[in-house]
Protein backbone atom coordinates (compact mmCIF):
# COMPACT_ATOMS: atom_id res chain seq x y z
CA UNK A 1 71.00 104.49 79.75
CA UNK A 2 74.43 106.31 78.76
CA UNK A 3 74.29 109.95 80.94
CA UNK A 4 76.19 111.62 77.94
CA UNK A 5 77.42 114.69 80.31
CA UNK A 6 80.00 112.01 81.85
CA UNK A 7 83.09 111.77 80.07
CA UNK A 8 83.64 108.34 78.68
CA UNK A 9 86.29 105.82 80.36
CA UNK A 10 88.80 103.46 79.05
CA UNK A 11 90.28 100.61 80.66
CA UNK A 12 94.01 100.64 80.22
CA UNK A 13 93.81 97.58 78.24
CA UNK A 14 90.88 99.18 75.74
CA UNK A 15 92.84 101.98 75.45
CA UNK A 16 95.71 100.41 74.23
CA UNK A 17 93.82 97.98 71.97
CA UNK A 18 91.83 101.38 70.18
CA UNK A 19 95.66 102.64 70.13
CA UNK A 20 97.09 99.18 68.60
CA UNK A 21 94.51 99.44 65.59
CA UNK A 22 95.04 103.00 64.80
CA UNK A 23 98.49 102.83 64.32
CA UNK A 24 97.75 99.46 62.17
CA UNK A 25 95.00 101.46 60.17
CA UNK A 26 96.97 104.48 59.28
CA UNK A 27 100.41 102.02 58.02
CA UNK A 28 97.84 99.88 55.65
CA UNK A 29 98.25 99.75 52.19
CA UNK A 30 95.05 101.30 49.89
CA UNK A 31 95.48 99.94 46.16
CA UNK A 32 92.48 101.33 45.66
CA UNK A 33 92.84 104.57 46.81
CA UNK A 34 96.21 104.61 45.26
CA UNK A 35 94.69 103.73 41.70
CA UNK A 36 91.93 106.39 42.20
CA UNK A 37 95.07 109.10 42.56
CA UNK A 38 97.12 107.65 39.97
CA UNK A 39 94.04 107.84 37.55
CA UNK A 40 92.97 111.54 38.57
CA UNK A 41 97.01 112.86 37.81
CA UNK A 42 96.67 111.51 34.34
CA UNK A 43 93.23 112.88 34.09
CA UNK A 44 94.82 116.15 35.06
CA UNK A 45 97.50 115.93 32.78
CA UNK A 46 95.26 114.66 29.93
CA UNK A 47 93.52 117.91 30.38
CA UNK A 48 95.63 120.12 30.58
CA UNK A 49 97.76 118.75 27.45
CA UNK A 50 94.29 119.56 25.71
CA UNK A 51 93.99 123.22 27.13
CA UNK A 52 97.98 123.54 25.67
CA UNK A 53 96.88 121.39 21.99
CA UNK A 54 93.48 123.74 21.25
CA UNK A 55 95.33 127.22 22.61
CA UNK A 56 98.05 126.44 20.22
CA UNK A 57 95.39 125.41 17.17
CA UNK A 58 93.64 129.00 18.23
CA UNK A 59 96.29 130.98 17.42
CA UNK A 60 97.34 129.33 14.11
């Protein structure tokens, strides 16, 4: 059993591995997670062109 009061220890080697695939992780490339922001700006945009489009038919 893990006594969870003692801090946890790396070997040098595990440390630099965890360190390795961080650095990998944050430089990877997320198409998806690019699309999902791309679609969300022109959602924005869509919406607030409509906000400007029935304003303007409001006051006419």
């Amino acid at each position: 059993m893990v006594n969870e009061r003692e801090p946890l220890r790396l070997t040098d080697e595990l440390e630099r591995q965890l360190m390795r695939q961080a650095i990998e992780e944050q430089f990877r490339p997320r198409p998806l997670r690019a699309l999902g922001k791309i679609i969300a700006k022109l959602a924005r945009s869509l919406r607030a062109s409509g906000a400007r489009h029935s304003g303007e038919a409001a006051r006419a």
